[in-house]
Protein backbone atom coordinates (compact mmCIF):
# COMPACT_ATOMS: atom_id res chain seq x y z
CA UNK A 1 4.57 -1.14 4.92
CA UNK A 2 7.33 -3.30 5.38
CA UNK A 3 7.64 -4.65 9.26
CA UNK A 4 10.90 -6.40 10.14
CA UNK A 5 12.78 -5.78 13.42
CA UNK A 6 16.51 -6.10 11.50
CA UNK A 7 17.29 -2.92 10.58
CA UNK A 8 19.32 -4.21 7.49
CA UNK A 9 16.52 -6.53 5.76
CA UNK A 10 14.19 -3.17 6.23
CA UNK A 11 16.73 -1.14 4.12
CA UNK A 12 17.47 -3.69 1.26
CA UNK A 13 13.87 -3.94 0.55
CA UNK A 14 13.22 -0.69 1.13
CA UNK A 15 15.84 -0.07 -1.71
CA UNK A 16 14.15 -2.38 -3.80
CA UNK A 17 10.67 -0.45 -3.66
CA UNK A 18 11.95 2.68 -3.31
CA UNK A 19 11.48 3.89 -7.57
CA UNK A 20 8.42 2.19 -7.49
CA UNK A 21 6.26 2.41 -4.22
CA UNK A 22 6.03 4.60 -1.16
CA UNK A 23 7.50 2.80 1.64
CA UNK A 24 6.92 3.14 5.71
CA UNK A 25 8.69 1.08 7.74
CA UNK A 26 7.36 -0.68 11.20
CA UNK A 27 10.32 -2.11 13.60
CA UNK A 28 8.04 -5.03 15.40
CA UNK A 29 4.27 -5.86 15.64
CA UNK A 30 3.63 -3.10 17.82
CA UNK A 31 5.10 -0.65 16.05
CA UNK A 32 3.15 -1.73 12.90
CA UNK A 33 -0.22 -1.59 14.50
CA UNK A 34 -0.18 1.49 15.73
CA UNK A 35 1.13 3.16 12.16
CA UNK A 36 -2.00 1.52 10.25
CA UNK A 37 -4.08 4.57 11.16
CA UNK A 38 -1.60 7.43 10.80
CA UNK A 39 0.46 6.30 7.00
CA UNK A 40 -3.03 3.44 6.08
CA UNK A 41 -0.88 1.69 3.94
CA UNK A 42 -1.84 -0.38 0.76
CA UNK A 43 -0.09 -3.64 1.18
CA UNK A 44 1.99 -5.15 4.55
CA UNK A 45 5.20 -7.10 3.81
CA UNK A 46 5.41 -9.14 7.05
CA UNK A 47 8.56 -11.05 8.68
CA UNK A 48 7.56 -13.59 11.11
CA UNK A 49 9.98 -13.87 13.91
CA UNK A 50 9.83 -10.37 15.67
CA UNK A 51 10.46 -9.65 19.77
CA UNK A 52 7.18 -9.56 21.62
CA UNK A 53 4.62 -10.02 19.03
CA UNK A 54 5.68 -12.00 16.16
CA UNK A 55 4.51 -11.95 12.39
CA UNK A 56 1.40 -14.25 12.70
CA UNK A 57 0.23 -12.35 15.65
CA UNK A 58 0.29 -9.27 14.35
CA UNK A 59 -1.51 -10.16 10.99
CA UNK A 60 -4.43 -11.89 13.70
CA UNK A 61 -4.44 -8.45 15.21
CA UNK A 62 -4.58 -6.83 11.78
CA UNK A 63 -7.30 -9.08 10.20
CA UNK A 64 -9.15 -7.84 13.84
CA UNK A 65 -9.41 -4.24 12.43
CA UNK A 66 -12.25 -3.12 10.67
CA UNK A 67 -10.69 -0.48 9.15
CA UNK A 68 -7.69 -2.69 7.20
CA UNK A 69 -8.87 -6.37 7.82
CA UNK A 70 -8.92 -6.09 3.86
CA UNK A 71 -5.22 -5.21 3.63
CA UNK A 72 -2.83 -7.39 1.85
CA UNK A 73 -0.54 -8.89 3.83
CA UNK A 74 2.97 -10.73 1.93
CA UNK A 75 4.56 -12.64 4.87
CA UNK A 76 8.43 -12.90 3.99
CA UNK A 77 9.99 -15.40 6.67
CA UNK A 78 13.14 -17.57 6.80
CA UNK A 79 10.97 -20.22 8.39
CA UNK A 80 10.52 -22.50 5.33
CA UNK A 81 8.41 -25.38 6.74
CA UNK A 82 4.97 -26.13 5.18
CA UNK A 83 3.67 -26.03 8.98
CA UNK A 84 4.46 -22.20 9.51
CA UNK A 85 3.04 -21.37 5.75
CA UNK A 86 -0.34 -22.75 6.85
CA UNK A 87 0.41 -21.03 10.14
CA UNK A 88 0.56 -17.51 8.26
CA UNK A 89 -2.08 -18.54 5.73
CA UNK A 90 -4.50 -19.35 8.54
CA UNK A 91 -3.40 -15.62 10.28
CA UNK A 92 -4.65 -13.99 7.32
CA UNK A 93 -1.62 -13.96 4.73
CA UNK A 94 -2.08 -13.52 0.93
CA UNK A 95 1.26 -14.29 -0.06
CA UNK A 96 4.14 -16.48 1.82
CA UNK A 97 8.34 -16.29 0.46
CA UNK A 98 10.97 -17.13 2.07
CA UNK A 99 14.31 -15.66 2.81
CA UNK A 100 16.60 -15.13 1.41
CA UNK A 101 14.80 -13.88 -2.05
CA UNK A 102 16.02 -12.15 -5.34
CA UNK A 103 15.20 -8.58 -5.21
CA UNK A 104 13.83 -8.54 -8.86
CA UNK A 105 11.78 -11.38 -8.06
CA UNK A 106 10.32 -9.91 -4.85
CA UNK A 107 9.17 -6.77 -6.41
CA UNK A 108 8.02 -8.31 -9.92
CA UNK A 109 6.07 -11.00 -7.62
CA UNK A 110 4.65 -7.68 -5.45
CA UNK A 111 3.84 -5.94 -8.96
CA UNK A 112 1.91 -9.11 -10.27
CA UNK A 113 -0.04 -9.38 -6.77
CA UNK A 114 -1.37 -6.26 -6.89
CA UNK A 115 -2.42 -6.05 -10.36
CA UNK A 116 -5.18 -8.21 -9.95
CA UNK A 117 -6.42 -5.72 -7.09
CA UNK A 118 -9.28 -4.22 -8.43
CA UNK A 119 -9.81 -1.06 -6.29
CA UNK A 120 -7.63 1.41 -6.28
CA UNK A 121 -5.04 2.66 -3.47
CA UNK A 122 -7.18 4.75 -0.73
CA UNK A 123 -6.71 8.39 -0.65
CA UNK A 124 -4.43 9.76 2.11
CA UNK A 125 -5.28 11.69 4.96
CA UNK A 126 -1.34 12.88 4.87
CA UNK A 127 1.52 12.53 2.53
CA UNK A 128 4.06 10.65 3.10
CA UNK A 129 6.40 13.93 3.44
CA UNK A 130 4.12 15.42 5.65
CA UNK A 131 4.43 12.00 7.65
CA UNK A 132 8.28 12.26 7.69
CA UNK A 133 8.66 15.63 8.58
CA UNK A 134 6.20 15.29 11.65
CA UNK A 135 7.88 12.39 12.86
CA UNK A 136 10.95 14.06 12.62
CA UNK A 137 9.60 16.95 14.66
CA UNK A 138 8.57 13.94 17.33
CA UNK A 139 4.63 15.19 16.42
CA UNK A 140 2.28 12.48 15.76
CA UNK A 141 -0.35 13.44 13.84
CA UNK A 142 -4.66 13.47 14.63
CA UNK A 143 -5.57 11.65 12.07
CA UNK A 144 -9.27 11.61 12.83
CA UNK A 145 -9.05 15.56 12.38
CA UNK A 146 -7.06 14.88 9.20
CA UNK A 147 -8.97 15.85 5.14
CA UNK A 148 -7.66 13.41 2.80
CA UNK A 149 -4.71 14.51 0.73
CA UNK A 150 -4.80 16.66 -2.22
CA UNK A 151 -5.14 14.95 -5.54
CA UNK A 152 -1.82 16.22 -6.47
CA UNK A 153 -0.31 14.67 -3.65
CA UNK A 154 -2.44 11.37 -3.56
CA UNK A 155 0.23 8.47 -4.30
CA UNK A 156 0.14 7.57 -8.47
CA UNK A 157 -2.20 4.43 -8.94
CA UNK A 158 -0.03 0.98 -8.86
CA UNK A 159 2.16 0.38 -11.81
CA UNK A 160 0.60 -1.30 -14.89
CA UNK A 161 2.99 -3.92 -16.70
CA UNK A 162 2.28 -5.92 -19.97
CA UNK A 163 0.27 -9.08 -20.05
CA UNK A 164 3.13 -10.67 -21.82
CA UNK A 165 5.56 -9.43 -18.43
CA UNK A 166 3.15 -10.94 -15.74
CA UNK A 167 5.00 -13.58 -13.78
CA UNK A 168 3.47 -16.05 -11.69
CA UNK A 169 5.31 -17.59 -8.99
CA UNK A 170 3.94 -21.08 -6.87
CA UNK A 171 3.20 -18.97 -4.04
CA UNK A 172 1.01 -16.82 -6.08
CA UNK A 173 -0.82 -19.69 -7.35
CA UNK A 174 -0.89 -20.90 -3.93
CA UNK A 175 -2.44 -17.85 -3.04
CA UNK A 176 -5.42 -17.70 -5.85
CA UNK A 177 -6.56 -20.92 -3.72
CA UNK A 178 -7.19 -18.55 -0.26
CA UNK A 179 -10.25 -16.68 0.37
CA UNK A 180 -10.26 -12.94 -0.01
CA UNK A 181 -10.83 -11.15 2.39
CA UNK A 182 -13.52 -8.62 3.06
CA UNK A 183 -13.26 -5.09 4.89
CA UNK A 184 -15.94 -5.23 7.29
CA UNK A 185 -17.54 -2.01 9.01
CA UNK A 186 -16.43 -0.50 11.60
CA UNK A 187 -18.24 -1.36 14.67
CA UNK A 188 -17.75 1.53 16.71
CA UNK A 189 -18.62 4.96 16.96
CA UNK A 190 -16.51 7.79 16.86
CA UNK A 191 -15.94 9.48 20.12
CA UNK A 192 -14.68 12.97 20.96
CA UNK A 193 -15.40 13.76 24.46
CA UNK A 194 -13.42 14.79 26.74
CA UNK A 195 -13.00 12.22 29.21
CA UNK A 196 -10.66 11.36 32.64
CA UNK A 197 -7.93 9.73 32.06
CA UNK A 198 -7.68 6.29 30.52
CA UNK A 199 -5.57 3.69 32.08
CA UNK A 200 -4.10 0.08 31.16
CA UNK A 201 -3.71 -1.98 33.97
CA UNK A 202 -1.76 -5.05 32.81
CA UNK A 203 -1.66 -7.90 35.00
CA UNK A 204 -2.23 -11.58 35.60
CA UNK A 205 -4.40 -11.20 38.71
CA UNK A 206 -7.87 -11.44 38.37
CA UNK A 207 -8.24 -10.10 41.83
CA UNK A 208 -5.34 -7.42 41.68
CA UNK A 209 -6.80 -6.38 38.71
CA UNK A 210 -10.47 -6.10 40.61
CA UNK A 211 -8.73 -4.22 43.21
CA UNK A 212 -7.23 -1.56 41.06
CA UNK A 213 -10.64 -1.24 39.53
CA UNK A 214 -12.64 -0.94 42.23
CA UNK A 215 -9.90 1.69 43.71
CA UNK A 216 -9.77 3.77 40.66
CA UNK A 217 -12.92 3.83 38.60
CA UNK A 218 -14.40 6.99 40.06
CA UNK A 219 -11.57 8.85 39.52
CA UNK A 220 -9.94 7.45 35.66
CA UNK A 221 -11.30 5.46 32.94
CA UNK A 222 -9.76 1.56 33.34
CA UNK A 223 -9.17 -1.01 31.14
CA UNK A 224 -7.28 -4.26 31.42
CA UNK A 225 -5.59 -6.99 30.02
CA UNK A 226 -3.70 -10.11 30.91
CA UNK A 227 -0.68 -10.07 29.49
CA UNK A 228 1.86 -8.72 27.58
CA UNK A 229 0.53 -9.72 24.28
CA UNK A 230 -3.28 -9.01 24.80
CA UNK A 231 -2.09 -5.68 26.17
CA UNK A 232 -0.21 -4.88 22.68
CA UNK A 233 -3.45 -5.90 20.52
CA UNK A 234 -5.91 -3.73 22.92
CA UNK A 235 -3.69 -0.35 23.38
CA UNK A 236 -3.89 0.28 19.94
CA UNK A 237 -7.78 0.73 20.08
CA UNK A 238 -8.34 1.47 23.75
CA UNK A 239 -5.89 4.51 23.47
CA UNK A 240 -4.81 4.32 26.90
CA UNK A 241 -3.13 7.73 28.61
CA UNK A 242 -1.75 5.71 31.45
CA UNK A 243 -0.03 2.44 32.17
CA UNK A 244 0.14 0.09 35.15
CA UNK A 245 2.47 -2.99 34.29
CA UNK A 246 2.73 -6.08 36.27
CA UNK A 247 6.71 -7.42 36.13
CA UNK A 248 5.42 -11.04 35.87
CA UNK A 249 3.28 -11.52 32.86
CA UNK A 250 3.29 -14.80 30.91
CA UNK A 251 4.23 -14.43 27.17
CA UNK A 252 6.63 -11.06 27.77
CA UNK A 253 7.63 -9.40 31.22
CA UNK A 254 6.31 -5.89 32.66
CA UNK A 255 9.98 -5.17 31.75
CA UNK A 256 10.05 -6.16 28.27
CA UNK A 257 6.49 -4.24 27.31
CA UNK A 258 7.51 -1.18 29.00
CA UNK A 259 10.65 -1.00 26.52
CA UNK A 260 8.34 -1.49 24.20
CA UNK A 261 6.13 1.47 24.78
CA UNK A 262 9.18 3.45 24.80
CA UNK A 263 10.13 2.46 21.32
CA UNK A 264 7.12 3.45 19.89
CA UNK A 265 5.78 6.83 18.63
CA UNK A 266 2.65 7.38 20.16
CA UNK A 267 3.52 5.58 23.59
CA UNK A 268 6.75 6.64 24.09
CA UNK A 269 6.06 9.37 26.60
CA UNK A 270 3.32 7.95 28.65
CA UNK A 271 3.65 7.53 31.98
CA UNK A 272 4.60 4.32 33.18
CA UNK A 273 3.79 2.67 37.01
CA UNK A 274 5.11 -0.75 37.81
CA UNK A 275 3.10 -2.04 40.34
CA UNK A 276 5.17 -5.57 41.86
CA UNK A 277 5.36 -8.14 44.05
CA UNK A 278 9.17 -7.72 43.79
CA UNK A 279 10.22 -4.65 46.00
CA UNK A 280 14.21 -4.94 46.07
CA UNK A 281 16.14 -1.97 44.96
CA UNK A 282 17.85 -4.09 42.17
CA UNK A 283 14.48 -4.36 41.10
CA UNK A 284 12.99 -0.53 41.13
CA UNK A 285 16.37 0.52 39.43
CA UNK A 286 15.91 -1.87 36.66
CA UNK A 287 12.41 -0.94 35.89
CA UNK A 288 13.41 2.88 35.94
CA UNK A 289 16.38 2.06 33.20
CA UNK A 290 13.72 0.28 31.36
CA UNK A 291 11.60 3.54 30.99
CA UNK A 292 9.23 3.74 34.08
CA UNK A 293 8.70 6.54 35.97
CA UNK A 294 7.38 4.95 39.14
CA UNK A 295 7.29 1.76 41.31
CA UNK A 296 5.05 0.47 43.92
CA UNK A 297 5.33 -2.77 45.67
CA UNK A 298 2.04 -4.77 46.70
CA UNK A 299 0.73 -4.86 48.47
CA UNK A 300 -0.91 -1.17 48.76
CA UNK A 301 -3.96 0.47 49.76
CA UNK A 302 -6.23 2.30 47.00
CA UNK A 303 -5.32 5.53 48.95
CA UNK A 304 -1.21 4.52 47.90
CA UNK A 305 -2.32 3.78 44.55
CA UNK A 306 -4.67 6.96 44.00
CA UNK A 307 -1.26 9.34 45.55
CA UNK A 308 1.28 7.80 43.53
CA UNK A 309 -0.96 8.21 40.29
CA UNK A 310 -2.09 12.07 40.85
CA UNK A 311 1.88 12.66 41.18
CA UNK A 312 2.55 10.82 38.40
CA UNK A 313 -0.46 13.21 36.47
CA UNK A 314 0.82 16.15 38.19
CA UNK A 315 4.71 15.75 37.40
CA UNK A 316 4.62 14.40 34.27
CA UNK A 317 1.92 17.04 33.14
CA UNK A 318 -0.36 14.26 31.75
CA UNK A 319 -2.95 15.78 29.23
CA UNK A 320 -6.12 13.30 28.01
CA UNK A 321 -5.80 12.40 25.10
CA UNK A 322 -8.81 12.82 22.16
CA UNK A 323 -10.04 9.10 21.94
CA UNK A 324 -11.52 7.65 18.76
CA UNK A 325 -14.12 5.08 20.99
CA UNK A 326 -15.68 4.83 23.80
CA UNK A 327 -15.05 2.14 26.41
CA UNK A 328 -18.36 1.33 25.79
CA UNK A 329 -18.37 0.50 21.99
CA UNK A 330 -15.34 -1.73 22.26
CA UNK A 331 -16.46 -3.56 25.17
CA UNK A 332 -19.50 -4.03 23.60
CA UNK A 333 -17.53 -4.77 20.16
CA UNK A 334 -15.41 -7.43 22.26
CA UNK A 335 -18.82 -8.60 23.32
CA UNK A 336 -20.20 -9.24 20.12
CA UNK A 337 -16.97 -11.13 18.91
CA UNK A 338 -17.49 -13.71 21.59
């Protein structure tokens, strides 16, 4: 997987891997987080400075997941200070180059790396064709639902060079120095039942967000977070079918997430409430080109809030979406961590 929000540097090294590797491609953090379940890829090539969540970030976020806390990750930055290389080392990177790089010596240091990886690559719930096609078709798959892939289409083990080709490079030696890391179990359970609706509130208010708990929990499932960030690291596992964004979050704006969401696969089509302070017109017509679908100013009554969300449901034909945990389980899981 390589994750890079310039378009260009995702092509050249997708070029470079192409006779070699299977290659999926992850525009920013968010983007990359949510693909881990659908293509589970075998090794992350990471760039560091990426819009909203940014290179070390996601590889925290990554390292956070049971399921591929074990994955490789090559960060490939043009930050070249020995500050940001601890930075990524201490996020959970393997490997740390800088741009700009030789192509040969990217992939032969990539070959090398994984050669001393003594498990094989994990067997596929989907090909990568079937992948492309779907995603062309705008379907994302269920991949809890999903049977591994055939043997015939499982991706050929990594590539096996000489022991007179192997080349190391500093940063690999650098790298022989860092702990492994292990692939923990997954702490939750999975869960299939059909439940209300799950919303993300996202806001900075401890009391707003106790107020749109207290007005909503017998009707929808809620969840929180307080910022932009947190929100990106807690959709992915929360699953949310609904979103209410505060405009002015620290880290990244209501504004700035919400384009977000609409960039990526899974999110793209949920619906979207901004829920604001700010209640000019300038305002509501902003957050409507930035992918919304409704606006309410505070302050509002739970009645307001209950109303604009059941039209919201209603219009936008809102279905539930099959979870893969329970509130429960994570909030127990988050409990745990602490």
């Amino acid at each position: 997987m390589i994750v890079d929000d310039e378009e260009d540097i995702r092509a050249l090294m997708a070029a470079t891997f192409a006779n070699t590797y299977e290659i999926v491609e992850a525009h920013d953090g968010l983007d990359a987080l949510e693909k881990l379940e659908r293509y589970q890829p075998d090794f992350i090539i990471m760039d560091v400075m990426m819009p909203l969540m940014n290179g070390f970030e996601a590889s925290i976020a990554i390292r956070d997941n049971p399921k591929f806390n074990h994955l490789p990750i090559l960060f490939l930055s043009a930050l070249t200070t020995h500050e940001n290389m601890t930075k990524a080392y201490r996020a959970g990177a393997d490997l740390y180059l800088t741009k700009p790089i030789d192509s040969s010596r990217l992939l032969s240091t990539v070959q090398n790396f994984l050669k001393k990886i003594t498990h094989p690559p994990q067997k596929k719930n989907y090909t990568i064709d079937q992948l492309r096609e779907t995603a062309k078709a705008g379907v994302i798959p269920d991949t809890r639902a999903a049977q591994p892939a055939s043997p015939q289409t499982t991706p050929p083990s990594l590539p096996k060079q000489a022991e007179t080709e192997q080349v190391k490079t500093e940063f690999q030696t650098i790298a022989d120095k860092q702990p492994v890391p292990k692939r923990k179990e997954s702490p939750y359970v999975t869960y299939k039942a059909v439940l209300p609706h799950r919303i993300m509130i996202v806001d900075d208010d401890p009391d707003m967000v106790d107020f749109i708990k207290v007005s909503l929990h017998s009707a929808f499932e809620v969840v929180s977070a307080s910022d932009g960030l947190e929100a990106i690291r807690k959709l992915v596992v929360y699953q949310p079918d609904i979103f209410l964004l505060d405009i002015m979050l620290p880290k990244m704006s209501g504004y700035q997430l919400c384009q977000s969401l609409r960039r990526n696969a899974t999110f793209s089509n949920a619906p979207i409430l901004i829920v604001s302070a700010k209640s000019t017109q300038k305002d509501i017509d902003y957050a409507k080109r930035m992918g919304a679908d409704s606006y309410l100013t505070k302050p509002f009554t739970p009645k307001e809030l209950l109303d604009m969300i059941n039209d919201l449901i209603k219009r936008r034909q809102v279905v539930v979406r099959s979870k893969t945990h329970s509130i429960k389980d994570i909030n127990e899981h988050e409990i745990e961590k602490k």
